[in-house]
Protein backbone atom coordinates (compact mmCIF):
# COMPACT_ATOMS: atom_id res chain seq x y z
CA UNK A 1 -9.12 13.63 8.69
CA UNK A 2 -7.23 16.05 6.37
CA UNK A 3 -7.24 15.25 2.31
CA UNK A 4 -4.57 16.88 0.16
CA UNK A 5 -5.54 16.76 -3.52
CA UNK A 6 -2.25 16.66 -5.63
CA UNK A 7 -1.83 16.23 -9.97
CA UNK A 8 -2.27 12.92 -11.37
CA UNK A 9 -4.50 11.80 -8.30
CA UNK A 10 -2.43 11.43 -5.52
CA UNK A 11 -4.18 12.28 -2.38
CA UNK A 12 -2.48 13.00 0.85
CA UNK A 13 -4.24 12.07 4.44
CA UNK A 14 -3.15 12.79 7.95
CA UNK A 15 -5.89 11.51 10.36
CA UNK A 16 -6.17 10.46 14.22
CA UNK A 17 -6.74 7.56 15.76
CA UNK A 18 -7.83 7.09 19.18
CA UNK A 19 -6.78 3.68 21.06
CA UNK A 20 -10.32 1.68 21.46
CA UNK A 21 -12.02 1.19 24.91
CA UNK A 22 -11.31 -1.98 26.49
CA UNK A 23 -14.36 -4.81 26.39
CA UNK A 24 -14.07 -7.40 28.89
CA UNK A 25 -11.81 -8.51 31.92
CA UNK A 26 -9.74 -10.49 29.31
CA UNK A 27 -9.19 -7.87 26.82
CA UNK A 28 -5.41 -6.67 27.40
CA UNK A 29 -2.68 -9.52 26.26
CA UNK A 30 0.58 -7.85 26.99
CA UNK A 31 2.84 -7.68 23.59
CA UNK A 32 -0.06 -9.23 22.00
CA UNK A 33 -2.76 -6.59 22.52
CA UNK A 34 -2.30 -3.56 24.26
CA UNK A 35 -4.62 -1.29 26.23
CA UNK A 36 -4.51 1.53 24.01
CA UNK A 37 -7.51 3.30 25.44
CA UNK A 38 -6.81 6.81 26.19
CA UNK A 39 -3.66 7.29 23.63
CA UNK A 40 -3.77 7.80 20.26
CA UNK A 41 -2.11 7.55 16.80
CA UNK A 42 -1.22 10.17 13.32
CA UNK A 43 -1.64 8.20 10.65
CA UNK A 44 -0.19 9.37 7.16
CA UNK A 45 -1.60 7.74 3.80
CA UNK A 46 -0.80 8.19 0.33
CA UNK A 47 -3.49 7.37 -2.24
CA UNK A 48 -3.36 6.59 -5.80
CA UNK A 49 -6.71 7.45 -6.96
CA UNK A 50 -6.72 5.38 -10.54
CA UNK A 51 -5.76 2.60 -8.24
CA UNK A 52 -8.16 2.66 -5.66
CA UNK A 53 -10.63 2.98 -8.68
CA UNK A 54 -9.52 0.42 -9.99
CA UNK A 55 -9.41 -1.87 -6.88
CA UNK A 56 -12.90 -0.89 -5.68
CA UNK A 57 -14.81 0.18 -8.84
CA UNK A 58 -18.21 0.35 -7.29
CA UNK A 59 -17.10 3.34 -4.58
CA UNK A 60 -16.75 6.53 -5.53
CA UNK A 61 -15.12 8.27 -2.95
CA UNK A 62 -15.01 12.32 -2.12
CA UNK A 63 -12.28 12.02 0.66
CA UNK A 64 -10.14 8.99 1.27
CA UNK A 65 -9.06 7.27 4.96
CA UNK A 66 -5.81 6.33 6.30
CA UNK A 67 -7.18 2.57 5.68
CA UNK A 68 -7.74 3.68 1.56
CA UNK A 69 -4.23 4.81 1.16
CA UNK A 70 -1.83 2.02 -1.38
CA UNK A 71 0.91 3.68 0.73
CA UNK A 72 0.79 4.55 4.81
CA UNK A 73 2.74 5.02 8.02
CA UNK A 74 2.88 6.81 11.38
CA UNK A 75 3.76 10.13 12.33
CA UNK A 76 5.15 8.43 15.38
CA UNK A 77 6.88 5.43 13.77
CA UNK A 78 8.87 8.44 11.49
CA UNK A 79 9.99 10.17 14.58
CA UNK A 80 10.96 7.29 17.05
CA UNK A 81 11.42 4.58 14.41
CA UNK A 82 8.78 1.96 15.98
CA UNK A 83 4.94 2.21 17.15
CA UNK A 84 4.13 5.14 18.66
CA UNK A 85 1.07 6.22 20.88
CA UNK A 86 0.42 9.38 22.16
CA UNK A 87 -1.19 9.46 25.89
CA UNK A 88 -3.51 12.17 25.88
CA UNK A 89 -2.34 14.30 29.30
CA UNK A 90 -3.15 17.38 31.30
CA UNK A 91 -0.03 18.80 29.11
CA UNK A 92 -1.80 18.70 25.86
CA UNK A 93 -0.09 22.05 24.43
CA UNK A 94 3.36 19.82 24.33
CA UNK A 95 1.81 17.11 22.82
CA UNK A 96 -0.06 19.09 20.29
CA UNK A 97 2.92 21.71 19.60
CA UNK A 98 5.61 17.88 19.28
CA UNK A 99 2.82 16.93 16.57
CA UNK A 100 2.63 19.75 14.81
CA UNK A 101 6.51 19.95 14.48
CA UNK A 102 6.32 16.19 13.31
CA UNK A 103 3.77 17.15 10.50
CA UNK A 104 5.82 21.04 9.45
CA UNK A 105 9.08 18.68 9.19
CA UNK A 106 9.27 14.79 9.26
CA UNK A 107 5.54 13.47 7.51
CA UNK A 108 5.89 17.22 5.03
CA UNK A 109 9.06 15.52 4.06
CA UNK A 110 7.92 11.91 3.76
CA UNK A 111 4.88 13.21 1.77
CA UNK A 112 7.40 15.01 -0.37
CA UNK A 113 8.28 11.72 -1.89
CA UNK A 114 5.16 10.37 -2.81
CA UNK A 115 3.87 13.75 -4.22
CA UNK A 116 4.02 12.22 -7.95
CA UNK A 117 3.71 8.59 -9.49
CA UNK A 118 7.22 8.45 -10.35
CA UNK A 119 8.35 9.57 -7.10
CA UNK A 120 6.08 6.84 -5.74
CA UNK A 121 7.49 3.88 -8.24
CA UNK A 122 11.51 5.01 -7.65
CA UNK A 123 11.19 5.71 -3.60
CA UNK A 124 9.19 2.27 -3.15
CA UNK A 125 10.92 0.00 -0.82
CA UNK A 126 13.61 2.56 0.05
CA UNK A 127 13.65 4.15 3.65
CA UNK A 128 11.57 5.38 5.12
CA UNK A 129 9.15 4.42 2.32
CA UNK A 130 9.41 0.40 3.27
CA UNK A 131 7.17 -1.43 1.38
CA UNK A 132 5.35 -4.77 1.81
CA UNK A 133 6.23 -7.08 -0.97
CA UNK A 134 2.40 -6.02 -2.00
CA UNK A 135 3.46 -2.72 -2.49
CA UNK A 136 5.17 -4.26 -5.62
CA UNK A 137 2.28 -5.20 -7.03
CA UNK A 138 0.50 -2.15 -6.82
CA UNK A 139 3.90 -0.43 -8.40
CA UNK A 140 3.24 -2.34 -11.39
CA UNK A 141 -0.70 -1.78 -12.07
CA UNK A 142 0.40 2.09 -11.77
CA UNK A 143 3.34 1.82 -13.97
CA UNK A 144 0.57 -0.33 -16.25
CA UNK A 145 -2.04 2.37 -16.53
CA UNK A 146 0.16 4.23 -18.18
CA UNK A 147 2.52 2.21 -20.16
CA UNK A 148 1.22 -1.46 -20.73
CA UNK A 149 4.65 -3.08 -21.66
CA UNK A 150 6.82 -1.83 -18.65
CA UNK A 151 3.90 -2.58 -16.10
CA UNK A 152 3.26 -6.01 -17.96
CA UNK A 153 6.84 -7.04 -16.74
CA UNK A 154 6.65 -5.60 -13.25
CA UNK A 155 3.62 -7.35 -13.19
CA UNK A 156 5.22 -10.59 -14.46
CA UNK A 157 8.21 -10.00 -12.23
CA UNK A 158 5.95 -9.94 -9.33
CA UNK A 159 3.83 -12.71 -9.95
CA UNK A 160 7.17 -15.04 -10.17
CA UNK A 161 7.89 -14.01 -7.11
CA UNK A 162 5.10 -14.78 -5.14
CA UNK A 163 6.10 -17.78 -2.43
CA UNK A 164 4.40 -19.98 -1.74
CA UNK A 165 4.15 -21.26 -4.73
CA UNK A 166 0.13 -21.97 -4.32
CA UNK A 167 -1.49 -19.93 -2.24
CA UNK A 168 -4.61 -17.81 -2.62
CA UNK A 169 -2.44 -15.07 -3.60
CA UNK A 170 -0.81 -16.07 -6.36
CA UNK A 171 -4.09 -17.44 -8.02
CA UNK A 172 -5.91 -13.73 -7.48
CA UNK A 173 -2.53 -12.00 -8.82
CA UNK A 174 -3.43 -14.49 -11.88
CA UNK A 175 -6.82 -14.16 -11.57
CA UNK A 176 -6.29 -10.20 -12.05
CA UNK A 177 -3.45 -11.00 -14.75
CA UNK A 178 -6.10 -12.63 -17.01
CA UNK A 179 -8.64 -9.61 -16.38
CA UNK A 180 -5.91 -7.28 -17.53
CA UNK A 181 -5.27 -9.76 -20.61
CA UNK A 182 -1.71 -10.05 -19.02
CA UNK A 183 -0.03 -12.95 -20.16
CA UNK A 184 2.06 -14.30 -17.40
């Protein structure tokens, strides 16, 4: 696991993932789950530290996971454009010299636009950064921190937006909206 400290707490990850060892006779389900053992993953993560603070108050955290990041993706997704694996082979120089090109020049690039907040709010939902409709909300608490009108309306915006119209969701969103003395 690799941590890259930027300004205005961004943090930068790049960590492996190894496929995990099958349990049981029944444990492969072609295209529903996969036999992964023996391959394995580079995950990329972008963290917004005031956010994860703020999200998980009671950890304080000296390096962040993959799993921590607001923001995350494959090396191997960016390069093929879906899932990727890597076997691991008797010809582990090619893999590890086609990662290492993948890091100097596709994820160095990606990271590139989520090396600042405002480079994080403007790039959000554009490619490659797609973004889960959560990603949206998270937009808004870091617009918030730092100018309460502007994120109030994001937040707002967002909330609005949320379908179904009840669902457990939509009652934390204004669960949280209250705690922020948001009025929605």
């Amino acid at each position: 696991m690799f941590n890259r400290r930027l300004d205005d707490g961004i943090i930068q990850v790049i960590n492996l993932q190894s496929g995990q060892y099958p349990i049981g006779q029944g444990y492969e389900i072609p295209g529903l789950r996969e036999n992964l053992y023996g391959k394995f993953v580079v995950n990329l993560g972008v963290c917004i530290e005031s956010l994860y603070k703020f999200q998980s108050p009671t950890e304080n955290k000296k390096y962040y996971k993959e799993y921590d990041c607001q923001i995350r993706d494959r090396l191997g997704t960016l390069l093929t454009g879906q899932d990727y694996w890597w076997t691991i082979t008797d010809d582990n120089n090619k893999i590890t010299q086609e990662i290492i090109e993948g890091i100097e020049t596709i994820a160095f690039k990606w990271f590139s636009g989520l090396e600042t907040k405002e480079k994080i709010i403007s790039n959000n939902g554009h490619l490659p950064y797609d973004a889960t409709p959560r990603a949206k909300l998270d937009i808004a608490l870091i617009v918030w921190f730092d100018d309460k009108a502007k994120g109030s309306k994001l937040f707002k915006d967002y909330y609005h937006s949320i379908q179904p119209a009840k669902s457990a969701h939509k009652e934390y969103v204004r669960d949280l909206a209250k705690e922020l003395k948001i009025e929605l």
